[in-house]
PDB file of N, CA and C in Angstrom:
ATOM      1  N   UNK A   1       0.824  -1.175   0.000  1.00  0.00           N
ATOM      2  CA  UNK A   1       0.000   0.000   0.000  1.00  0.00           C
ATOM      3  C   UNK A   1       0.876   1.249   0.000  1.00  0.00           C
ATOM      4  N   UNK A   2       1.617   1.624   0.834  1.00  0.00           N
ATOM      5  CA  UNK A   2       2.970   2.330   1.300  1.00  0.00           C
ATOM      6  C   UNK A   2       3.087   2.610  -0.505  1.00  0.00           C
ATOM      7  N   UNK A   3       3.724   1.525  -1.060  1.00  0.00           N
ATOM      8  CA  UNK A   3       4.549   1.255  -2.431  1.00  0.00           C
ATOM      9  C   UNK A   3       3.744   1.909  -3.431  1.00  0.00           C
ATOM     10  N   UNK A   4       2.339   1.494  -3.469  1.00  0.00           N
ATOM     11  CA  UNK A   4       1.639   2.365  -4.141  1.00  0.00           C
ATOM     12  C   UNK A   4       1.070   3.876  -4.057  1.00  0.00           C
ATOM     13  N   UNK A   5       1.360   4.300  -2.743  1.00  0.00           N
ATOM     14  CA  UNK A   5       0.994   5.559  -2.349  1.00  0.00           C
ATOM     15  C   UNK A   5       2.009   6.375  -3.538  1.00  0.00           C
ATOM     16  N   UNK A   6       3.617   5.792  -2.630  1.00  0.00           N
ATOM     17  CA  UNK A   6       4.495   6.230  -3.252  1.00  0.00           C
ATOM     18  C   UNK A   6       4.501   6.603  -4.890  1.00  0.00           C
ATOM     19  N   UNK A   7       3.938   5.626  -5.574  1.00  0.00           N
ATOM     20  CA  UNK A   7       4.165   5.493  -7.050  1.00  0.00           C
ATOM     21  C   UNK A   7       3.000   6.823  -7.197  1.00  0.00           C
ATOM     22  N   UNK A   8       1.866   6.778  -6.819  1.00  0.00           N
ATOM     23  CA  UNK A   8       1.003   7.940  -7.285  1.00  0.00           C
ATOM     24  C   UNK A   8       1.338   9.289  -7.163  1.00  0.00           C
ATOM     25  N   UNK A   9       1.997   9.436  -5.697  1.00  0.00           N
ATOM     26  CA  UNK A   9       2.418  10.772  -5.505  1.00  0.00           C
ATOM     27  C   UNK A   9       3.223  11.222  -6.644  1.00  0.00           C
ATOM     28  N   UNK A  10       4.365  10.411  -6.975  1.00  0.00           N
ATOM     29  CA  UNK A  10       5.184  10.552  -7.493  1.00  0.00           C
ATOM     30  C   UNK A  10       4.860  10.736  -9.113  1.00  0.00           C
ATOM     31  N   UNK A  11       3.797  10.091  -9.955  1.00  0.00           N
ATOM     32  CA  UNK A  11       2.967   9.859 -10.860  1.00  0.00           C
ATOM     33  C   UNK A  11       2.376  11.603 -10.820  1.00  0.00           C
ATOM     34  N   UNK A  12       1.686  11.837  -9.583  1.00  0.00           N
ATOM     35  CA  UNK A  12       1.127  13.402  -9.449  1.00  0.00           C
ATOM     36  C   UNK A  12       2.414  14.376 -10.040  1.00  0.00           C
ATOM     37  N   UNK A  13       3.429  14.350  -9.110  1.00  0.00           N
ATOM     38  CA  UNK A  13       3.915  15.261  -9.480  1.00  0.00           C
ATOM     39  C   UNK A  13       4.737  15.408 -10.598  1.00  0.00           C
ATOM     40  N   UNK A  14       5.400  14.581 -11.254  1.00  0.00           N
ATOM     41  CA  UNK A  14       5.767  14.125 -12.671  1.00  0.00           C
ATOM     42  C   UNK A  14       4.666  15.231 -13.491  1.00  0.00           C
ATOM     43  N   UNK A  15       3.259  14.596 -13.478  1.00  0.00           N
ATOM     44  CA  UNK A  15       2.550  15.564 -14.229  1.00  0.00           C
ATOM     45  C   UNK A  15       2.831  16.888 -13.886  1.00  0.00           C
ATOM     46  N   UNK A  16       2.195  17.181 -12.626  1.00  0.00           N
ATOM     47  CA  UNK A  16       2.663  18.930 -12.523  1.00  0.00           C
ATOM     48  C   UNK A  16       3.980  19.463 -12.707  1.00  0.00           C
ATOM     49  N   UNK A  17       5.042  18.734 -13.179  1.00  0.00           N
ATOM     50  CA  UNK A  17       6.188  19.412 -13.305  1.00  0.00           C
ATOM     51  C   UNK A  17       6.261  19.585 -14.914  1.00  0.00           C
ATOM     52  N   UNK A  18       5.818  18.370 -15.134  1.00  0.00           N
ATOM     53  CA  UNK A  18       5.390  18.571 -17.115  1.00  0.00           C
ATOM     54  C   UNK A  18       4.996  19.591 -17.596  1.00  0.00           C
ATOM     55  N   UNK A  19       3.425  19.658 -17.180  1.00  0.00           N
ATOM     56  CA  UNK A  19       2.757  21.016 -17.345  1.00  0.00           C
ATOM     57  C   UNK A  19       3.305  22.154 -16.977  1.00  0.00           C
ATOM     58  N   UNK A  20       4.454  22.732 -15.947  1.00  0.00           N
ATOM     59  CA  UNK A  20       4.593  23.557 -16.214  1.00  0.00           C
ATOM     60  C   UNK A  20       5.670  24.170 -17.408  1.00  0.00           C
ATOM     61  N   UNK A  21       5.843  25.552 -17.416  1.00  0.00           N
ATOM     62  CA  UNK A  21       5.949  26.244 -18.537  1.00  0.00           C
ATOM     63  C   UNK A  21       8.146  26.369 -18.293  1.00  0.00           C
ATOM     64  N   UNK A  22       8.392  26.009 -19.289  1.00  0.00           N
ATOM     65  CA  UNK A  22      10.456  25.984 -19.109  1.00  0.00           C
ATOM     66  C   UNK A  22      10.736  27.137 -18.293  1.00  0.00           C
ATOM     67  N   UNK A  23      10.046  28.183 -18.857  1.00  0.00           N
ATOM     68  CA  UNK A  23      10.841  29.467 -18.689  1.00  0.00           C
ATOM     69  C   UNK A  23      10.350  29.654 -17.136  1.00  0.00           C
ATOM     70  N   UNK A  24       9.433  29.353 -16.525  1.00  0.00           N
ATOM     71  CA  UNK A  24       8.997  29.505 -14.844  1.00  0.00           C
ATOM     72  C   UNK A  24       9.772  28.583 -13.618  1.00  0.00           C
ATOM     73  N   UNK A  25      10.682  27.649 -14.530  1.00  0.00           N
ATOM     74  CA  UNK A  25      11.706  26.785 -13.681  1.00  0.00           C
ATOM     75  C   UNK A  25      12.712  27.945 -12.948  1.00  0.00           C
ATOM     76  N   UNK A  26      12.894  27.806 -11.774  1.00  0.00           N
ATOM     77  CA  UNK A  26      13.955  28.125 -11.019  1.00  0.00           C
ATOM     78  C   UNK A  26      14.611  27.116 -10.546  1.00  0.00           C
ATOM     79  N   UNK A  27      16.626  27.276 -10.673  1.00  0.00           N
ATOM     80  CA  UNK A  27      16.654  26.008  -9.721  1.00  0.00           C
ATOM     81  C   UNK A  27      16.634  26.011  -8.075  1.00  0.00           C
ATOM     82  N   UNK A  28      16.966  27.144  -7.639  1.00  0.00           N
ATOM     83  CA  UNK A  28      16.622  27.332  -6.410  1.00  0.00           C
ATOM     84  C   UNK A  28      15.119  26.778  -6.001  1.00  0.00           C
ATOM     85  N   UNK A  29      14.376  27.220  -6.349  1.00  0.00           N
ATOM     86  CA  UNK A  29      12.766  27.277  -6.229  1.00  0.00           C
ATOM     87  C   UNK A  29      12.501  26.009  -5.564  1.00  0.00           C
ATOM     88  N   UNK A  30      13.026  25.016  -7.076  1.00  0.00           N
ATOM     89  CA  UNK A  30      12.950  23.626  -7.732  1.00  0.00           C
ATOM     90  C   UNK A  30      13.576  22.810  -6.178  1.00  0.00           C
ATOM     91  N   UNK A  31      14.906  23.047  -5.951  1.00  0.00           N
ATOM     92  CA  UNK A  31      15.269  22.269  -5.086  1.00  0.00           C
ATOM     93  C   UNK A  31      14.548  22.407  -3.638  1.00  0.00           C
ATOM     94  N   UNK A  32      14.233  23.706  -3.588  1.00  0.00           N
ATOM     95  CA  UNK A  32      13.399  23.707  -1.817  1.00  0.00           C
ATOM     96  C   UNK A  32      12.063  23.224  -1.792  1.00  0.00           C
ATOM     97  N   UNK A  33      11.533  22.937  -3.141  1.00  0.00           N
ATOM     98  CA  UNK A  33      10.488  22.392  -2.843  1.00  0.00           C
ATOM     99  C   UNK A  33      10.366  20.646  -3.095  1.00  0.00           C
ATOM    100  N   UNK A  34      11.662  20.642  -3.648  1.00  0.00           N
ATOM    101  CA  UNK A  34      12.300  18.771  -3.420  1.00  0.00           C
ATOM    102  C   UNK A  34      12.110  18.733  -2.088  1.00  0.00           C
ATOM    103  N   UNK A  35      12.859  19.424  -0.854  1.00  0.00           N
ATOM    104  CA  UNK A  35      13.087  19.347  -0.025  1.00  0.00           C
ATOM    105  C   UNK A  35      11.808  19.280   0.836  1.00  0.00           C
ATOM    106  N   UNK A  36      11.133  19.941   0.613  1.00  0.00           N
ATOM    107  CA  UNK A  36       9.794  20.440   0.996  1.00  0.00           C
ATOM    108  C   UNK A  36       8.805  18.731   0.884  1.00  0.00           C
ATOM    109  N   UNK A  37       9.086  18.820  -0.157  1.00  0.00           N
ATOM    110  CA  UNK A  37       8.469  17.868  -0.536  1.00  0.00           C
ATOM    111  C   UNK A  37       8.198  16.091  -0.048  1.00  0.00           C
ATOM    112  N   UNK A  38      10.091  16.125   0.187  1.00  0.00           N
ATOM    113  CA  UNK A  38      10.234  14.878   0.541  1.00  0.00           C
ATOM    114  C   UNK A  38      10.194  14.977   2.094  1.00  0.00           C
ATOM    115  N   UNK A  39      10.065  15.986   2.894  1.00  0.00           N
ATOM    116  CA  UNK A  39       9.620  15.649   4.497  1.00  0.00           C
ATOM    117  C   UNK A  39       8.376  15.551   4.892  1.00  0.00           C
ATOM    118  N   UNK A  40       7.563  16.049   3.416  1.00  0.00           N
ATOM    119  CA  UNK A  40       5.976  16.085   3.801  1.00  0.00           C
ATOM    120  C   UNK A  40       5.439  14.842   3.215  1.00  0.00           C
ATOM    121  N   UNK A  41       6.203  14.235   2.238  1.00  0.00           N
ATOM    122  CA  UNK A  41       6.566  12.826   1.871  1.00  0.00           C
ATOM    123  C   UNK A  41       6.520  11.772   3.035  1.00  0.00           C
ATOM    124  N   UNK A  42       7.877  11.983   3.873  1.00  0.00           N
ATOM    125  CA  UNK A  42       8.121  11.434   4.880  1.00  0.00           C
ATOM    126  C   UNK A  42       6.709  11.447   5.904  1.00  0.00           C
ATOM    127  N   UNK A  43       6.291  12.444   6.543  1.00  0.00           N
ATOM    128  CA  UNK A  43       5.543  12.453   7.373  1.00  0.00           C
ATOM    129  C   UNK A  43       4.355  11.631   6.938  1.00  0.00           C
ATOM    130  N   UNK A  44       3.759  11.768   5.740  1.00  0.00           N
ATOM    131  CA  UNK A  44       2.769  10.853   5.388  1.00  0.00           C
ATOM    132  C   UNK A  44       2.976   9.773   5.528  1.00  0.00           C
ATOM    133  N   UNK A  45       4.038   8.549   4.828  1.00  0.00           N
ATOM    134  CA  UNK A  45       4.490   7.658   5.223  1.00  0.00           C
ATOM    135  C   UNK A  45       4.448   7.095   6.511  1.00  0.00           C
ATOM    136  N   UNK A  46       5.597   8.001   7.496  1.00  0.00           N
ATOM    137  CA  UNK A  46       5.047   8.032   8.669  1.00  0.00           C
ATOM    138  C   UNK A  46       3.889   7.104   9.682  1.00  0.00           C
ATOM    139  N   UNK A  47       2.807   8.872   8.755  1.00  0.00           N
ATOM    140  CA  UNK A  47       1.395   8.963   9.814  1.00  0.00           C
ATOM    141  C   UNK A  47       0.759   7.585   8.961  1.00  0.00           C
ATOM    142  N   UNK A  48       1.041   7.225   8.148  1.00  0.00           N
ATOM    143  CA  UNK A  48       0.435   5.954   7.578  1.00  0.00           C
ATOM    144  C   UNK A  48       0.971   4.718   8.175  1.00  0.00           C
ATOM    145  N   UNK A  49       2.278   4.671   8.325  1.00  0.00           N
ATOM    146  CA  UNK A  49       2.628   3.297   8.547  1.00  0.00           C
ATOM    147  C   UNK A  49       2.355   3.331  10.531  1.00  0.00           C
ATOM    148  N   UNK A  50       2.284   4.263  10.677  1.00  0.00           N
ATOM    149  CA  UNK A  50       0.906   4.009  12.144  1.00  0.00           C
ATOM    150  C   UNK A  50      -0.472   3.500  12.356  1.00  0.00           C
ATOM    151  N   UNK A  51      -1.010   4.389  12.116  1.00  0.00           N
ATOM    152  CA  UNK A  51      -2.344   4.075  11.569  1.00  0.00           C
ATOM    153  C   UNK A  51      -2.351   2.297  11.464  1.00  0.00           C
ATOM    154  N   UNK A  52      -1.614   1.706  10.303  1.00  0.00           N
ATOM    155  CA  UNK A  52      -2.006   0.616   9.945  1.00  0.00           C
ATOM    156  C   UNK A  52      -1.445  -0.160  10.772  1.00  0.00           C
ATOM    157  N   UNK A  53      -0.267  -0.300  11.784  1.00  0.00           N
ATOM    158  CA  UNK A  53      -0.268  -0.355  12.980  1.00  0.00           C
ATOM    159  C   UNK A  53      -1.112  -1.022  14.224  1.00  0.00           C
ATOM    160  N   UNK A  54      -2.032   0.139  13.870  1.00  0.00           N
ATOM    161  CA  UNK A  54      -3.250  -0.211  14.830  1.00  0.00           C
ATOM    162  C   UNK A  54      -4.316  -1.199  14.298  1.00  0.00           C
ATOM    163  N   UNK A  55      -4.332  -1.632  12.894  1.00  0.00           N
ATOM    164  CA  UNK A  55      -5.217  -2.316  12.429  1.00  0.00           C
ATOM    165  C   UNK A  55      -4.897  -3.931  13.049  1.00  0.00           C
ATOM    166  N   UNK A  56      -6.234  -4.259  13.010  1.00  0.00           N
ATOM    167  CA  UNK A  56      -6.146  -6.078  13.295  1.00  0.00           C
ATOM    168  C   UNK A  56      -5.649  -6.490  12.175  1.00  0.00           C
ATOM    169  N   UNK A  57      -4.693  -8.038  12.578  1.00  0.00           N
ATOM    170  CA  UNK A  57      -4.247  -8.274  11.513  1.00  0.00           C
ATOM    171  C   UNK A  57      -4.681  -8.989  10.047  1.00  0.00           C
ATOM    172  N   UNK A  58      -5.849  -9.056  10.483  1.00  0.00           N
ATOM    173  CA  UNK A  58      -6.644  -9.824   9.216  1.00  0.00           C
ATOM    174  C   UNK A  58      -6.821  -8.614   8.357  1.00  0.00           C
ATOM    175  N   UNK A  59      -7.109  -7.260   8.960  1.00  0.00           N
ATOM    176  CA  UNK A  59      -7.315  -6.160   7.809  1.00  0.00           C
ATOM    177  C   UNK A  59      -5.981  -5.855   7.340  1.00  0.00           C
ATOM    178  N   UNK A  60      -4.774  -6.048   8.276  1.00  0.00           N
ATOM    179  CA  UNK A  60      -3.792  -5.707   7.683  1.00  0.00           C
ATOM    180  C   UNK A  60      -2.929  -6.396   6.445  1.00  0.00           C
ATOM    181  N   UNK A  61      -3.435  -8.026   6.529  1.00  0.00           N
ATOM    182  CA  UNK A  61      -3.485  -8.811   5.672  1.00  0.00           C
ATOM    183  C   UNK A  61      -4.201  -8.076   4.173  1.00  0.00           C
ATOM    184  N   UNK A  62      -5.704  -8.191   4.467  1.00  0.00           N
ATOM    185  CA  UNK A  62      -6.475  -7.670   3.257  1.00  0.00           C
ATOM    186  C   UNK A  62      -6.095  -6.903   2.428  1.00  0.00           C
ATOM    187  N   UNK A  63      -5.210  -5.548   3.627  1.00  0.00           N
ATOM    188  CA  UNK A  63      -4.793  -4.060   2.737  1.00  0.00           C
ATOM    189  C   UNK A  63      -3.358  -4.595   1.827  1.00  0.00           C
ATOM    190  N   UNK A  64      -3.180  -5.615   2.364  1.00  0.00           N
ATOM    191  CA  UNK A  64      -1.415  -5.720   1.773  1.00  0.00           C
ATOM    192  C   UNK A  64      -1.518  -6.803   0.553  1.00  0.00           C
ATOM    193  N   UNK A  65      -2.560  -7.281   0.540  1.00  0.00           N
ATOM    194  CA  UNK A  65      -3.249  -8.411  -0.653  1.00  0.00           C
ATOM    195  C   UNK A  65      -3.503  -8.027  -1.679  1.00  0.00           C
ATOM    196  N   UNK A  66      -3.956  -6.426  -1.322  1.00  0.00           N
ATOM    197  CA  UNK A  66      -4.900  -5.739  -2.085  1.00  0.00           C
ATOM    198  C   UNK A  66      -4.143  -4.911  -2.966  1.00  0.00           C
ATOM    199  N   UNK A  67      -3.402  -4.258  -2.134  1.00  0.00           N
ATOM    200  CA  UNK A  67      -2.053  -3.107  -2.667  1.00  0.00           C
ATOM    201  C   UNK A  67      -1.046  -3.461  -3.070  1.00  0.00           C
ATOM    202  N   UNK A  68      -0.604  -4.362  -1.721  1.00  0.00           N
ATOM    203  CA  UNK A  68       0.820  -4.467  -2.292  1.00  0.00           C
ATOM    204  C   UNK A  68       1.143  -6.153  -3.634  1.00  0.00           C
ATOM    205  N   UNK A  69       0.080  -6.875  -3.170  1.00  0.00           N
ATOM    206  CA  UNK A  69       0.455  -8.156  -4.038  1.00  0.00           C
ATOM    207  C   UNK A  69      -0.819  -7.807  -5.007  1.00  0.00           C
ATOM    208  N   UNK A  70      -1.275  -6.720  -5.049  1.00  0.00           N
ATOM    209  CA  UNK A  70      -2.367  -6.190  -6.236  1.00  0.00           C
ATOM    210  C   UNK A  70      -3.397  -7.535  -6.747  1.00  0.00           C
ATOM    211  N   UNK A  71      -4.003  -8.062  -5.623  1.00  0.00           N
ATOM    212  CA  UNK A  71      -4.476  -9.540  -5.470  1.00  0.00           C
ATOM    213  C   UNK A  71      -5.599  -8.485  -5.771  1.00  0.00           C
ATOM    214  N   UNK A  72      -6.984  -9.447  -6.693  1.00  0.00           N
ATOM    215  CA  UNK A  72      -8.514  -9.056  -6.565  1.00  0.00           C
ATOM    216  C   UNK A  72      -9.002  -9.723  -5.455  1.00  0.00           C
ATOM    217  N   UNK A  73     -10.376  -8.873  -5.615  1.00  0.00           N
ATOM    218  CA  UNK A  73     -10.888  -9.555  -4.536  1.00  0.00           C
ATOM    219  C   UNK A  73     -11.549 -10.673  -3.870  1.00  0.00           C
ATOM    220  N   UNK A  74     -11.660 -11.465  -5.743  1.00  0.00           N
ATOM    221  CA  UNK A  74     -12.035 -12.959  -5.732  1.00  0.00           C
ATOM    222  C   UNK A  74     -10.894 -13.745  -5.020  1.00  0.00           C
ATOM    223  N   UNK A  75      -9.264 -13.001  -5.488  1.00  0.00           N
ATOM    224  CA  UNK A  75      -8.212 -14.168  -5.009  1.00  0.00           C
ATOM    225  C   UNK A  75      -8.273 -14.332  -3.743  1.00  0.00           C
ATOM    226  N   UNK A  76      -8.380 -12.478  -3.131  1.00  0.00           N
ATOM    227  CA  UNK A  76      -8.423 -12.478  -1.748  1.00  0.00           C
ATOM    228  C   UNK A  76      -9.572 -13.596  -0.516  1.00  0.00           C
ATOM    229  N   UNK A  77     -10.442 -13.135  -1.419  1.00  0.00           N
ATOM    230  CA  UNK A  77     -11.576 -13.981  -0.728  1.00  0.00           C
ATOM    231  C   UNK A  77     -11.388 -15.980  -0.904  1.00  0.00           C
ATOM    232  N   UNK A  78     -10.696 -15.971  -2.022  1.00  0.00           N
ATOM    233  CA  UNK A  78     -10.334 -17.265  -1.806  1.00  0.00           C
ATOM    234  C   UNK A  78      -9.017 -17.547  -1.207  1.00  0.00           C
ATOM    235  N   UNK A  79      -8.347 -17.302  -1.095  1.00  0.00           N
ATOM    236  CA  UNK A  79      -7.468 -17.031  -0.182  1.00  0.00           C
ATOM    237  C   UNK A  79      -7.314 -17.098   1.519  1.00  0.00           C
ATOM    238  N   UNK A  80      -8.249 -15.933   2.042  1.00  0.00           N
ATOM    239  CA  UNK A  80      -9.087 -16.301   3.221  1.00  0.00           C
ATOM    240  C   UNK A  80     -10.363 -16.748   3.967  1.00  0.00           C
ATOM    241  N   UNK A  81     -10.615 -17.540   2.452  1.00  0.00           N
ATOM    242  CA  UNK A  81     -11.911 -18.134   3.152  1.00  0.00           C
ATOM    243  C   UNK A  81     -13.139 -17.619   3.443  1.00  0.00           C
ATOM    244  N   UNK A  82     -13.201 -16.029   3.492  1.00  0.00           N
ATOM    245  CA  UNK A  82     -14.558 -15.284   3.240  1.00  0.00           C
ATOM    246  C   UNK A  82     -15.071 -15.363   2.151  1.00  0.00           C
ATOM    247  N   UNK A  83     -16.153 -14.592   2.507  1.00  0.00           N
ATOM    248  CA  UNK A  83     -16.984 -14.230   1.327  1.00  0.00           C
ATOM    249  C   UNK A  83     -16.773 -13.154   0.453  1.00  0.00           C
ATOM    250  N   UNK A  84     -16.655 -13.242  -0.541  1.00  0.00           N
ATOM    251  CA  UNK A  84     -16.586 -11.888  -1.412  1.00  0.00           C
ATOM    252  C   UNK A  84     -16.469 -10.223  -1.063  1.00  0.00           C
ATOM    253  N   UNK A  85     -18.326 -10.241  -0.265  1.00  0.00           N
ATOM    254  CA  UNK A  85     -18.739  -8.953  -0.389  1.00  0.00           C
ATOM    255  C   UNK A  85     -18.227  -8.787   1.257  1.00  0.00           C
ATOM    256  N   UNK A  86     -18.031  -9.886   2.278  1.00  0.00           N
ATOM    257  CA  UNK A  86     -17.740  -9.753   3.764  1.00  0.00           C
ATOM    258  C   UNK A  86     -16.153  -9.062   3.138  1.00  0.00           C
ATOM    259  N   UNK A  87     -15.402  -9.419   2.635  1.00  0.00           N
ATOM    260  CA  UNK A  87     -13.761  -8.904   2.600  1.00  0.00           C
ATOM    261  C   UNK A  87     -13.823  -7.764   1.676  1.00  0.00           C
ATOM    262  N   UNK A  88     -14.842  -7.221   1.089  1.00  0.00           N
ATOM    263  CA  UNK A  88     -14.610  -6.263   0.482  1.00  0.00           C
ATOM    264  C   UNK A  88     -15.330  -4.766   1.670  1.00  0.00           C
ATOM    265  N   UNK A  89     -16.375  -5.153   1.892  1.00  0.00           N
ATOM    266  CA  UNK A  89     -16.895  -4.445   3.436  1.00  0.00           C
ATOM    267  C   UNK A  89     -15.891  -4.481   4.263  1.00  0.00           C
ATOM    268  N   UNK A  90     -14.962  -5.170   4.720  1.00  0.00           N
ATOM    269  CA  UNK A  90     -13.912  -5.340   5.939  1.00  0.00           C
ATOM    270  C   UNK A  90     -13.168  -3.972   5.285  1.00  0.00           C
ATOM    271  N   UNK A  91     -12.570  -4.607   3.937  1.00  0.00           N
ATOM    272  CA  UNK A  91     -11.803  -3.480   3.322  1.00  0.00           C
ATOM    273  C   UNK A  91     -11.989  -1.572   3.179  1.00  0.00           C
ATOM    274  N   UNK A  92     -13.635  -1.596   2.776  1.00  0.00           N
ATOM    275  CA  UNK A  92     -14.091  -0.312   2.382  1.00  0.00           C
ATOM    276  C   UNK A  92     -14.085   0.422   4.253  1.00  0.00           C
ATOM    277  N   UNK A  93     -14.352  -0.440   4.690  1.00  0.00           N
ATOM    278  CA  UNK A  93     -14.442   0.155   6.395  1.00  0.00           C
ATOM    279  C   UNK A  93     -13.246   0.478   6.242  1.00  0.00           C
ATOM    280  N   UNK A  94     -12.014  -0.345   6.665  1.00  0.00           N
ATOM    281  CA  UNK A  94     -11.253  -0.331   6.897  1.00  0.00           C
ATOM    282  C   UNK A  94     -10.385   1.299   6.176  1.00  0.00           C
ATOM    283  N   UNK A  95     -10.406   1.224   5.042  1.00  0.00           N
ATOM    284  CA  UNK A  95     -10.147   2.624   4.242  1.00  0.00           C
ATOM    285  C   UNK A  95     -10.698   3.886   4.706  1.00  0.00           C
ATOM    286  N   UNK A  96     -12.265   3.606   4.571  1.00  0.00           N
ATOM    287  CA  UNK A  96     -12.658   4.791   5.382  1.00  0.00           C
ATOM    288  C   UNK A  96     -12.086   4.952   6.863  1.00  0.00           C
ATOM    289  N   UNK A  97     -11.570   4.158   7.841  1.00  0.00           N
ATOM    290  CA  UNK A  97     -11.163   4.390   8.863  1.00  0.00           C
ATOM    291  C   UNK A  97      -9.687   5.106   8.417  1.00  0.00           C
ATOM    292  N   UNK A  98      -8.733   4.595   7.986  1.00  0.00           N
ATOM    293  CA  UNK A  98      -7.482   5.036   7.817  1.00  0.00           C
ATOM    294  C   UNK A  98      -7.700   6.401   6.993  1.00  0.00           C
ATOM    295  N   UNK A  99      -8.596   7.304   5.879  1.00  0.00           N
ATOM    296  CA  UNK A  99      -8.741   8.040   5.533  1.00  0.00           C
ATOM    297  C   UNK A  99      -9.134   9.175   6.295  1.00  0.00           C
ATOM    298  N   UNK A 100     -10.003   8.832   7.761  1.00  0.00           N
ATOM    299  CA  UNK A 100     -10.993   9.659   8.410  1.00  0.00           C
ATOM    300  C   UNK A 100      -9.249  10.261   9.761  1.00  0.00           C
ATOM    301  N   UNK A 101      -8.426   9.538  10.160  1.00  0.00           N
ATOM    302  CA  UNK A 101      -7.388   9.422  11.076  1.00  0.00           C
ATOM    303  C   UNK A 101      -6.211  10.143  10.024  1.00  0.00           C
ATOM    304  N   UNK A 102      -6.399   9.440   8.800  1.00  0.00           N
ATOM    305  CA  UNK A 102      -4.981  10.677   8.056  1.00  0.00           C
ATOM    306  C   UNK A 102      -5.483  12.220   8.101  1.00  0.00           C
ATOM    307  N   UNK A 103      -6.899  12.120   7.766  1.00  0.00           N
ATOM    308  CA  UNK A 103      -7.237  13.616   7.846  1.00  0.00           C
ATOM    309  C   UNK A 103      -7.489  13.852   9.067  1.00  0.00           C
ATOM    310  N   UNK A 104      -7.467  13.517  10.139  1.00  0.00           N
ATOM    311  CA  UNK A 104      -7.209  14.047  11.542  1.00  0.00           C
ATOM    312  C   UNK A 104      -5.647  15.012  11.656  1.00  0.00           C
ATOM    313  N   UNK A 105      -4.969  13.790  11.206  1.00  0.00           N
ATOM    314  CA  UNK A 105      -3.860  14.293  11.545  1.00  0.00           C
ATOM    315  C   UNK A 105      -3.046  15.685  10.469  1.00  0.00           C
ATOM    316  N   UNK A 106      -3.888  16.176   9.374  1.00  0.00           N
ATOM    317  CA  UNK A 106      -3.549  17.286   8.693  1.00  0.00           C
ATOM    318  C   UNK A 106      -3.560  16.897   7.618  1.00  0.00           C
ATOM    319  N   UNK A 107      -3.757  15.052   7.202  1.00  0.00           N
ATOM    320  CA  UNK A 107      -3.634  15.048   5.148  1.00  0.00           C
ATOM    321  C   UNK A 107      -4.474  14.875   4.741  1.00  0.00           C
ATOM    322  N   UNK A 108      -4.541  15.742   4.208  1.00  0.00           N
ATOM    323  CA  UNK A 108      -5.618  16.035   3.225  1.00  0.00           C
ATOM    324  C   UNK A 108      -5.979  15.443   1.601  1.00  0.00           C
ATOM    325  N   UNK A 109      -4.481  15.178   0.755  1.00  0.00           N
ATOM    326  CA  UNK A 109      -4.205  14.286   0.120  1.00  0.00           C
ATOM    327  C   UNK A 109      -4.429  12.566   0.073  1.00  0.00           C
ATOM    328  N   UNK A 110      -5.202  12.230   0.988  1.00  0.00           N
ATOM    329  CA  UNK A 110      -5.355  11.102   1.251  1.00  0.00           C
ATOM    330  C   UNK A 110      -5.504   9.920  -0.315  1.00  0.00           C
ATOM    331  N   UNK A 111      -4.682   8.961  -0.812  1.00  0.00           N
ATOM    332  CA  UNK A 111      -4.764   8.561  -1.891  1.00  0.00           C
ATOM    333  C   UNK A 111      -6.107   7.496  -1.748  1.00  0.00           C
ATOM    334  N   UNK A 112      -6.923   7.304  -0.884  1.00  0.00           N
ATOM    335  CA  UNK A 112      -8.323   6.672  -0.920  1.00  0.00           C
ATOM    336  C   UNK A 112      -9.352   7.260  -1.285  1.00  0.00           C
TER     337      UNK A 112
END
């Protein structure tokens, strides 16, 4: 999940650096907001790899099935023995919980 956060952010800003215009590049600018970037980077990471932390480990299973071994949710469910729509409900909770606690803590960017 982590792995994929990573790839999107990174996917985001690729685009916005495309779009902008040659002549509005600074390299000063450019590098403080690398910098900028990668501690607010960091902190997300972070406040995420807490969060999930606190999850039981069967959801923490699900999220890492889901994201990181990019398993569906038929494999998943065969896999652990639920039902379909029970591991996909575990899941959608589960998101909305970790989404509702990142934006507690100030992100607003939440990739869910």
């Amino acid at each position: 999940m982590v792995q994929n956060y990573v790839y999107s952010f990174y996917r985001k800003k690729k685009h916005e650096f495309i779009t902008q215009e040659l002549t509005d590049l600074n390299i000063g600018d450019t590098w403080f907001d690398t910098v900028k970037e990668e501690k607010e980077k960091e902190r997300i990471l972070y406040v995420l790899m807490s969060i999930l932390e606190k999850e039981p480990p069967q959801i923490k299973q699900i999220i890492k099935m889901h994201f990181y071994m990019e398993m569906t949710y038929m494999q998943i469910s065969a896999e652990l023995h639920l039902n379909k729509s029970t591991m996909a409900k575990r899941l959608r909770t589960a998101l909305k919980r970790i989404k509702a606690e990142m934006t507690q803590e100030g992100i607003r960017d939440c990739p869910f």
